[in-house]
N, C-alpha and C. Protein backbone atom coordinates (compact mmCIF):
# COMPACT_ATOMS: atom_id res chain seq x y z
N UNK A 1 -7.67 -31.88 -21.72
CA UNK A 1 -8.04 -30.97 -20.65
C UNK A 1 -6.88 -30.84 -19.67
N UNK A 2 -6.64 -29.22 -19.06
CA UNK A 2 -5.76 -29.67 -18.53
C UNK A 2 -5.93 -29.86 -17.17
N UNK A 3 -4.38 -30.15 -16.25
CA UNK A 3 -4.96 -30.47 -14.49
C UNK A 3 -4.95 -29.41 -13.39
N UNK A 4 -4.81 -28.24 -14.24
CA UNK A 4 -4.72 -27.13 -13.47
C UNK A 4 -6.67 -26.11 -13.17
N UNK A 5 -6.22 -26.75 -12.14
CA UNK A 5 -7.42 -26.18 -11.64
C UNK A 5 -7.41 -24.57 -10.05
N UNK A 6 -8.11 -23.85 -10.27
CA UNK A 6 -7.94 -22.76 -9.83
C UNK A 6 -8.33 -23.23 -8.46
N UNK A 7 -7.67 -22.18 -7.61
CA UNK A 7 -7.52 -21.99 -6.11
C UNK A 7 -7.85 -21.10 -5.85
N UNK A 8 -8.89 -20.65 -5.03
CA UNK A 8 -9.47 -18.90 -4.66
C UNK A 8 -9.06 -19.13 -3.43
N UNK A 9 -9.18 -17.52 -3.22
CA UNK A 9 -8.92 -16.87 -2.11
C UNK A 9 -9.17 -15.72 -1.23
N UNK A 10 -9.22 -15.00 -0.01
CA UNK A 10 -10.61 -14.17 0.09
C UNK A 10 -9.82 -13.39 1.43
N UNK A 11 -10.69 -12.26 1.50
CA UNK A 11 -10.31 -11.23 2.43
C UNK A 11 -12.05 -11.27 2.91
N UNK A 12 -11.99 -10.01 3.37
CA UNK A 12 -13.21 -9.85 4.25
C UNK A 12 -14.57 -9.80 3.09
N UNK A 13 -14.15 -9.14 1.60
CA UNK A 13 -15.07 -8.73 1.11
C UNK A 13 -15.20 -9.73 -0.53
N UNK A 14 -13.71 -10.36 -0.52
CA UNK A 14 -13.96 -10.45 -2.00
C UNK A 14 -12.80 -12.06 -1.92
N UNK A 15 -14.00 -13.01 -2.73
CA UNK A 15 -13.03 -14.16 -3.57
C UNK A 15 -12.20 -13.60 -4.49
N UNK A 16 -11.17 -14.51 -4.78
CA UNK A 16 -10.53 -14.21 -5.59
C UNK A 16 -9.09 -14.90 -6.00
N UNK A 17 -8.54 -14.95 -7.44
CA UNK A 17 -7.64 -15.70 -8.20
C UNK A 17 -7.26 -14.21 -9.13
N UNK A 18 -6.33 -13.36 -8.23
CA UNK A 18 -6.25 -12.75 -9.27
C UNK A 18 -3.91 -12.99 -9.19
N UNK A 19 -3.33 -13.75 -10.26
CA UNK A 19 -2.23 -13.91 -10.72
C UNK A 19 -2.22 -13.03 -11.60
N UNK A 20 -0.30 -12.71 -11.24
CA UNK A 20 -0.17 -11.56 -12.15
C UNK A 20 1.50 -11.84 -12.82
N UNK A 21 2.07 -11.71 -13.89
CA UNK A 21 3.31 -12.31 -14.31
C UNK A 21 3.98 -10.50 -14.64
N UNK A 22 4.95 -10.45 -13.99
CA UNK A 22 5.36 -9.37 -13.84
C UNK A 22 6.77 -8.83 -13.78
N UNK A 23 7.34 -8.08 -14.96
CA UNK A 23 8.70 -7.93 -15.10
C UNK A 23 9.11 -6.51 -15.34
N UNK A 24 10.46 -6.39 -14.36
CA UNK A 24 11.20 -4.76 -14.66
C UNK A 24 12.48 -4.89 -14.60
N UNK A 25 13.06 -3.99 -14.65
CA UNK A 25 14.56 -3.74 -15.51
C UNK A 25 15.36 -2.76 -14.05
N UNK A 26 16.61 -2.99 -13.95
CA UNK A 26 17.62 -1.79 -13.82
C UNK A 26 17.17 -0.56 -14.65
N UNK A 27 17.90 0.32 -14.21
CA UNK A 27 18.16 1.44 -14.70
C UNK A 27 18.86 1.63 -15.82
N UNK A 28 18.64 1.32 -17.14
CA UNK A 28 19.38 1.55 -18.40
C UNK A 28 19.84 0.24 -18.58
N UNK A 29 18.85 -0.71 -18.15
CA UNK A 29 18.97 -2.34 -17.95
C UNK A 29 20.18 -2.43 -17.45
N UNK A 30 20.91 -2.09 -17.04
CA UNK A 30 22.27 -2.69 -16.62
C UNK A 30 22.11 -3.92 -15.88
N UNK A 31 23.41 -4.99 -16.05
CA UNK A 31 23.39 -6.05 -15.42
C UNK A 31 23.89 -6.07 -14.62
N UNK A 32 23.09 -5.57 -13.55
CA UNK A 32 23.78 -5.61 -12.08
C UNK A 32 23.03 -6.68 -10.88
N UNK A 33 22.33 -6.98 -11.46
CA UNK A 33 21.62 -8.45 -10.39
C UNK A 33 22.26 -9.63 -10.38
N UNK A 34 24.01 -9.18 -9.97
CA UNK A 34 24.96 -10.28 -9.62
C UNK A 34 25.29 -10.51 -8.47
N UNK A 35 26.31 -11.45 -8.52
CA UNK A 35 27.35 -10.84 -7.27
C UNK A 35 26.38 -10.70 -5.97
N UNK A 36 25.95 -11.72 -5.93
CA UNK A 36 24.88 -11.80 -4.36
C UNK A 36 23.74 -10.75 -4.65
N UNK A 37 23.88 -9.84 -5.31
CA UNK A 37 22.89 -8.55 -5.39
C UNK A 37 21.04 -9.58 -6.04
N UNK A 38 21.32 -10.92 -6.72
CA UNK A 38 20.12 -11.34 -7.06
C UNK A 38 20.01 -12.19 -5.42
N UNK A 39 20.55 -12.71 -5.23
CA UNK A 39 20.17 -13.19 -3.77
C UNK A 39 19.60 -12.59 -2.63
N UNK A 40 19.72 -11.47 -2.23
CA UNK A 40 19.49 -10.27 -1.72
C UNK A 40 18.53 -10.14 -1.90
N UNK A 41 17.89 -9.41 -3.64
CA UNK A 41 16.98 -9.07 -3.68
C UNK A 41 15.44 -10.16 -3.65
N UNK A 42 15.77 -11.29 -3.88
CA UNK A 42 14.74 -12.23 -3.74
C UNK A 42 14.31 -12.67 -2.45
N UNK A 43 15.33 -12.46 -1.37
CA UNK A 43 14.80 -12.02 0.33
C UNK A 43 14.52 -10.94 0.22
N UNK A 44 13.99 -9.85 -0.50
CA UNK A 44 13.80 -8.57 -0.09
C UNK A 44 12.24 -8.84 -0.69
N UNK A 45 12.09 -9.15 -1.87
CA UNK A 45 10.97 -9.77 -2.87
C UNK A 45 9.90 -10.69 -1.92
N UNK A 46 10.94 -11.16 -1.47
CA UNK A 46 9.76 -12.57 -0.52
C UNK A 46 8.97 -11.54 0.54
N UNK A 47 10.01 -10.55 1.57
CA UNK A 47 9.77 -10.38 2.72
C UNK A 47 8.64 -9.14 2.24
N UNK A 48 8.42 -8.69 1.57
CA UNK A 48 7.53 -7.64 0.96
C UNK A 48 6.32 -8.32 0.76
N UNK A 49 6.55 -9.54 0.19
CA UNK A 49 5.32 -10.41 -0.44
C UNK A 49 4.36 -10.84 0.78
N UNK A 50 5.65 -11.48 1.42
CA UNK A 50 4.96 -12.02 2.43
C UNK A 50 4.00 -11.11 3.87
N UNK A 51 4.45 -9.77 3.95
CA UNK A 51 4.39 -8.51 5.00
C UNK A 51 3.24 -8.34 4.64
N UNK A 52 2.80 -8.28 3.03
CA UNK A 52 1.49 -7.62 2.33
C UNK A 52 0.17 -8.91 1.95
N UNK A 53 0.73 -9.63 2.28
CA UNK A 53 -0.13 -11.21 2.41
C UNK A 53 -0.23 -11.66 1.32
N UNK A 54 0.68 -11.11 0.34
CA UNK A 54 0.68 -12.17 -1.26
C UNK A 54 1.57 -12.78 -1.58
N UNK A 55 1.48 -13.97 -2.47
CA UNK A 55 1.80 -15.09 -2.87
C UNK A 55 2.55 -15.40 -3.96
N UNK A 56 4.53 -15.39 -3.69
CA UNK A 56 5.15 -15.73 -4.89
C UNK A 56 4.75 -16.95 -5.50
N UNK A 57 4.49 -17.48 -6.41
CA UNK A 57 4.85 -18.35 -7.03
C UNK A 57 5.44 -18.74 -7.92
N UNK A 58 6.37 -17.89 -8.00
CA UNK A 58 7.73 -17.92 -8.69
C UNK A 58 8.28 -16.69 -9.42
N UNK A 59 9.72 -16.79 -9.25
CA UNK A 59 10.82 -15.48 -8.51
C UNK A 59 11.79 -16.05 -9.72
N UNK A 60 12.27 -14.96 -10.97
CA UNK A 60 13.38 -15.28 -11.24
C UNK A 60 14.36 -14.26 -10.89
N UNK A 61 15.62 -13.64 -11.05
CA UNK A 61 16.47 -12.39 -11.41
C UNK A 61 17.50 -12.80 -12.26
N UNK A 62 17.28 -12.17 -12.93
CA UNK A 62 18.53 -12.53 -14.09
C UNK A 62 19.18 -11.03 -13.74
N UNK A 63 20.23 -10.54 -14.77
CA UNK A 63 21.84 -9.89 -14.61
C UNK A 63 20.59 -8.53 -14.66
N UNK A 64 19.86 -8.62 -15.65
CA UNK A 64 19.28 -7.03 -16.20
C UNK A 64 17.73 -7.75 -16.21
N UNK A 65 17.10 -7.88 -15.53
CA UNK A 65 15.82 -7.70 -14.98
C UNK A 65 15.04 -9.04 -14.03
N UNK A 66 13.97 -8.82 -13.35
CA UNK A 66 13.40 -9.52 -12.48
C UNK A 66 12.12 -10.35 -13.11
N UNK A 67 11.42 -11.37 -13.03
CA UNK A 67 10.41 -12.12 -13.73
C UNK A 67 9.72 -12.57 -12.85
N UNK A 68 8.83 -12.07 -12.23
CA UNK A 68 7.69 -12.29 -11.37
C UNK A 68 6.08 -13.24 -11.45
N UNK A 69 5.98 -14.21 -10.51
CA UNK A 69 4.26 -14.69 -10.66
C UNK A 69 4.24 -14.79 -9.27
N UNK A 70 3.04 -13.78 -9.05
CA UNK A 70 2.82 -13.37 -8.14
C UNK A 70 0.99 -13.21 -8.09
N UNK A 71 0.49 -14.00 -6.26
CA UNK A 71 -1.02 -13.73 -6.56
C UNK A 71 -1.35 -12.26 -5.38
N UNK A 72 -1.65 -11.69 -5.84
CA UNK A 72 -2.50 -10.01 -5.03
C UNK A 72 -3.71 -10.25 -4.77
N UNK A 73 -4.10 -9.69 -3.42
CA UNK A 73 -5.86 -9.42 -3.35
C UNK A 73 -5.65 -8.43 -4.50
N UNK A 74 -6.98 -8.26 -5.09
CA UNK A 74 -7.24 -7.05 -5.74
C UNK A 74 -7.52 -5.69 -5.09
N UNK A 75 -8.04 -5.66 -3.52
CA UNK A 75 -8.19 -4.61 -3.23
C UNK A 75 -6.85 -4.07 -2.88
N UNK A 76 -5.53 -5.10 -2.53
CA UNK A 76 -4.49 -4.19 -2.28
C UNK A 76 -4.23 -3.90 -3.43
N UNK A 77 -4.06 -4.16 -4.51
CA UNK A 77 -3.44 -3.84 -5.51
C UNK A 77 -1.85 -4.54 -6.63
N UNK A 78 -1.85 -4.69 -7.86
CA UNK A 78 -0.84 -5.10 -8.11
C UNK A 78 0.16 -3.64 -7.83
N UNK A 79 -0.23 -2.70 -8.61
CA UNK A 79 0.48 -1.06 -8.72
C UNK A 79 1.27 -1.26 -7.47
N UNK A 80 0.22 -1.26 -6.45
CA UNK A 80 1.21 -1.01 -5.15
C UNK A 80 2.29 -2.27 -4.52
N UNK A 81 1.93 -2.99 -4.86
CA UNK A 81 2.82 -4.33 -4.73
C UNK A 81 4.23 -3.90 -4.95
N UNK A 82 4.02 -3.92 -6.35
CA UNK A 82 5.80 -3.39 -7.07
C UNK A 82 6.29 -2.09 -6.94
N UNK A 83 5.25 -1.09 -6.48
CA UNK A 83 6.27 -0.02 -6.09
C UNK A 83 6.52 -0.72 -4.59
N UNK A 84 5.87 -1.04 -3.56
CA UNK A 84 7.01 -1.39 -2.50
C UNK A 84 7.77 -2.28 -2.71
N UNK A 85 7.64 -3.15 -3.60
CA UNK A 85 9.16 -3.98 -3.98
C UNK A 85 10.02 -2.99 -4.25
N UNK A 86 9.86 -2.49 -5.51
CA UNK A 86 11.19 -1.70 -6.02
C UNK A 86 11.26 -0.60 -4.74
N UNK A 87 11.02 -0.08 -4.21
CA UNK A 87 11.20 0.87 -3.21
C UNK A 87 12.17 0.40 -2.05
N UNK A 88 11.59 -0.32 -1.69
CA UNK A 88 12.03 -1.12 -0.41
C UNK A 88 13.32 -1.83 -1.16
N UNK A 89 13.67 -2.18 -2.30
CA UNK A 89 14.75 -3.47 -2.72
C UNK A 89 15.92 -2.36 -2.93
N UNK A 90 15.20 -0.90 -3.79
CA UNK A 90 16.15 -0.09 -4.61
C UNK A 90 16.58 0.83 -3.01
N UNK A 91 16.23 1.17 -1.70
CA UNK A 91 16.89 1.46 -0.67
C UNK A 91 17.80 0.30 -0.25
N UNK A 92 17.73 -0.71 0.34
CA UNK A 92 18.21 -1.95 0.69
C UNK A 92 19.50 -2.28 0.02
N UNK A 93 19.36 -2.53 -1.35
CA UNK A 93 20.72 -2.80 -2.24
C UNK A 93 21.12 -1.78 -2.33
N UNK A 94 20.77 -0.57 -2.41
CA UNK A 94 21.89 0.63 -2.80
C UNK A 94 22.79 0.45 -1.63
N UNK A 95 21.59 0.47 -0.10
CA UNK A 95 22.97 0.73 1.01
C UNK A 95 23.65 -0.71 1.30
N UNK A 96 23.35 -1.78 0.59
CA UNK A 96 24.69 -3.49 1.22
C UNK A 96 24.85 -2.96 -0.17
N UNK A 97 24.94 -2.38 -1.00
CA UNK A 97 25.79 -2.90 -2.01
C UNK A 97 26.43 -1.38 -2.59
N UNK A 98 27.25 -1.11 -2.15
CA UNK A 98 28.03 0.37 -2.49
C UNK A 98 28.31 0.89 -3.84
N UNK A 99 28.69 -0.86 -4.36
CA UNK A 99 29.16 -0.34 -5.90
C UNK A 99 27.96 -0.28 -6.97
N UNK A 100 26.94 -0.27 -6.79
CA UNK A 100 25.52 -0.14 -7.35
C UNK A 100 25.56 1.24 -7.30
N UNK A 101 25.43 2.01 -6.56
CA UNK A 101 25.37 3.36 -6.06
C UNK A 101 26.57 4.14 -7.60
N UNK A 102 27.47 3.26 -8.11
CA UNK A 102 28.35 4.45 -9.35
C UNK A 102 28.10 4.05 -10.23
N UNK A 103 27.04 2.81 -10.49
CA UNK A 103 26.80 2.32 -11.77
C UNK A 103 25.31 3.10 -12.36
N UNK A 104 24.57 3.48 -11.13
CA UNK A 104 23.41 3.41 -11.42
C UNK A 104 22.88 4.61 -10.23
N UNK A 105 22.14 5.61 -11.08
CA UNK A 105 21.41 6.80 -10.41
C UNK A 105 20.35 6.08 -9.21
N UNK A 106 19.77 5.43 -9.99
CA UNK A 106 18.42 5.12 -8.98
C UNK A 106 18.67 3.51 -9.46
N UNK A 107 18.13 2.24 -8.83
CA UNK A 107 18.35 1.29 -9.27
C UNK A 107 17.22 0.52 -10.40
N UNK A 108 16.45 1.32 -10.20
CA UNK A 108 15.13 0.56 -11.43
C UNK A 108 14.82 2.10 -12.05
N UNK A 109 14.09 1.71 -13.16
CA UNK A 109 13.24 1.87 -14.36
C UNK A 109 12.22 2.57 -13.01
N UNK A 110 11.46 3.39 -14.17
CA UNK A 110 10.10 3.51 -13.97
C UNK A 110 9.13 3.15 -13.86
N UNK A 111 8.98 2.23 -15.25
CA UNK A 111 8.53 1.46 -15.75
C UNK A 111 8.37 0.10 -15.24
N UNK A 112 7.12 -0.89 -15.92
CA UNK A 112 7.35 -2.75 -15.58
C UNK A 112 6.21 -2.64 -16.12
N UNK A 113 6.48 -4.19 -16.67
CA UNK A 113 5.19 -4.75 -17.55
C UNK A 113 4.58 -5.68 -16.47
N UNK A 114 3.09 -5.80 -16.88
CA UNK A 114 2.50 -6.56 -16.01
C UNK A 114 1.28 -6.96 -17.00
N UNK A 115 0.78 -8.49 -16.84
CA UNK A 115 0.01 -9.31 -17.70
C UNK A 115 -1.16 -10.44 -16.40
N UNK A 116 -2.07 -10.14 -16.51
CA UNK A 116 -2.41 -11.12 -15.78
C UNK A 116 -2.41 -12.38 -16.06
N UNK A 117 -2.87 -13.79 -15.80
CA UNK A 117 -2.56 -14.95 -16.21
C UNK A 117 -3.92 -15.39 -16.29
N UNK A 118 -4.51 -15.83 -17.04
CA UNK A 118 -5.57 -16.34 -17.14
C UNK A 118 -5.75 -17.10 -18.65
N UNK A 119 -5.21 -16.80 -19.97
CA UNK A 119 -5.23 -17.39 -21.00
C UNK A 119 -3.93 -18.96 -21.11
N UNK A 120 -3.24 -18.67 -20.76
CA UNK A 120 -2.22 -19.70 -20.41
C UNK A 120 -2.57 -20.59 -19.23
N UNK A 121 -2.54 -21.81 -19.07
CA UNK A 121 -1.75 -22.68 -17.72
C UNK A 121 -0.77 -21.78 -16.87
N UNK A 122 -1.60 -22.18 -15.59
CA UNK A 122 -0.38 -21.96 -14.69
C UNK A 122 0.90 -22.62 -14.90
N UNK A 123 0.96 -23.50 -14.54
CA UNK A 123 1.91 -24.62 -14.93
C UNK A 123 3.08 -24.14 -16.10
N UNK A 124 2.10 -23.93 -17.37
CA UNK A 124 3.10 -23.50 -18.69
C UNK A 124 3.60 -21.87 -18.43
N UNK A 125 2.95 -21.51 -17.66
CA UNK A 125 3.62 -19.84 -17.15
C UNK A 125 4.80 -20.31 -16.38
N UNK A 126 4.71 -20.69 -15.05
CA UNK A 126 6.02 -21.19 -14.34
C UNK A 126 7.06 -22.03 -14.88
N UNK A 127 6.49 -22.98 -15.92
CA UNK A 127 7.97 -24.03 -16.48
C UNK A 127 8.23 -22.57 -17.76
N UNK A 128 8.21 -21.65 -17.57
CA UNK A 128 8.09 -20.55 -19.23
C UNK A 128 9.61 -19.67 -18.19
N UNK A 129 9.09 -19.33 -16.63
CA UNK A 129 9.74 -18.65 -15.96
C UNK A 129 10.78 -19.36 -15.40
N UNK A 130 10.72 -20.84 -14.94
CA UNK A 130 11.97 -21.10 -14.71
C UNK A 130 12.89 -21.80 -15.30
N UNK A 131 12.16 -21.71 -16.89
CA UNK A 131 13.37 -21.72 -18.00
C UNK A 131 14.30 -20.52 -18.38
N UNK A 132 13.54 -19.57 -18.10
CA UNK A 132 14.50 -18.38 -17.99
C UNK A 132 15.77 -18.12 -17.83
N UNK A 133 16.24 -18.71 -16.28
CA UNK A 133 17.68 -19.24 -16.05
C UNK A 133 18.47 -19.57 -16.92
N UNK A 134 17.73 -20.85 -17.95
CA UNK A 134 18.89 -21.98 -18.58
C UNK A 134 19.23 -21.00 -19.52
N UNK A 135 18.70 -20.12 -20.10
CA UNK A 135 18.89 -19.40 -21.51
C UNK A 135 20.41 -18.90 -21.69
């Protein structure tokens, strides 16, 4: 059995455990989440998270995409979560980071996958994400 046991959490109307593992790309994946540009964006990641009252629990960025576990009320929404990330990150880095701006039209994808977490361990989701790095 394992020792992961769930943590709820609640707004005015609704309990809730809703985790979400969540990943998107540059623009034509390019590896541009260097060069301070992943540092940056994981204060940009936090300060979004934190503004909207949800809960990283763990942040990777690699060169060509971002790896997210992250908990949302459900009434705000995951959808809207990551468009104000990417919104807010893809203004932010374009203007501190100039040379982003000739590599890359817009800085993200359209696109991002998103999985909720509930068949896996927490635990084996996060040691899954911050093995990511070593690869």
């Amino acid at each position: 059995m394992s020792d992961y046991t769930i943590k709820y959490k609640s707004n005015l109307n609704v309990v809730y455990s809703c985790k979400y593992q969540v990943i998107w790309c540059p623009k034509y994946r390019r590896s541009v989440l260097v060069k301070g540009v992943d540092v940056r964006l994981k204060e940009i990641i936090q300060d979004v998270a934190t503004e909207y009252k949800c809960e990283i629990l763990e942040l990777e960025v690699m060169p060509d995409h971002v790896h997210l576990l992250v908990e949302v009320d459900p009434q705000f929404g995951i959808h809207r979560l990551i468009k104000l990330m990417k919104g807010r990150s893809s203004k932010l880095i374009r203007e501190e980071f100039k040379w982003i701006k000739s590599r890359l039209p817009t800085l993200w994808t359209n696109s991002y996958f998103v999985s909720t977490i509930g068949g896996a361990p927490l635990e084996v989701v996060k040691q899954y994400i911050e093995q990511q790095k070593h690869k």
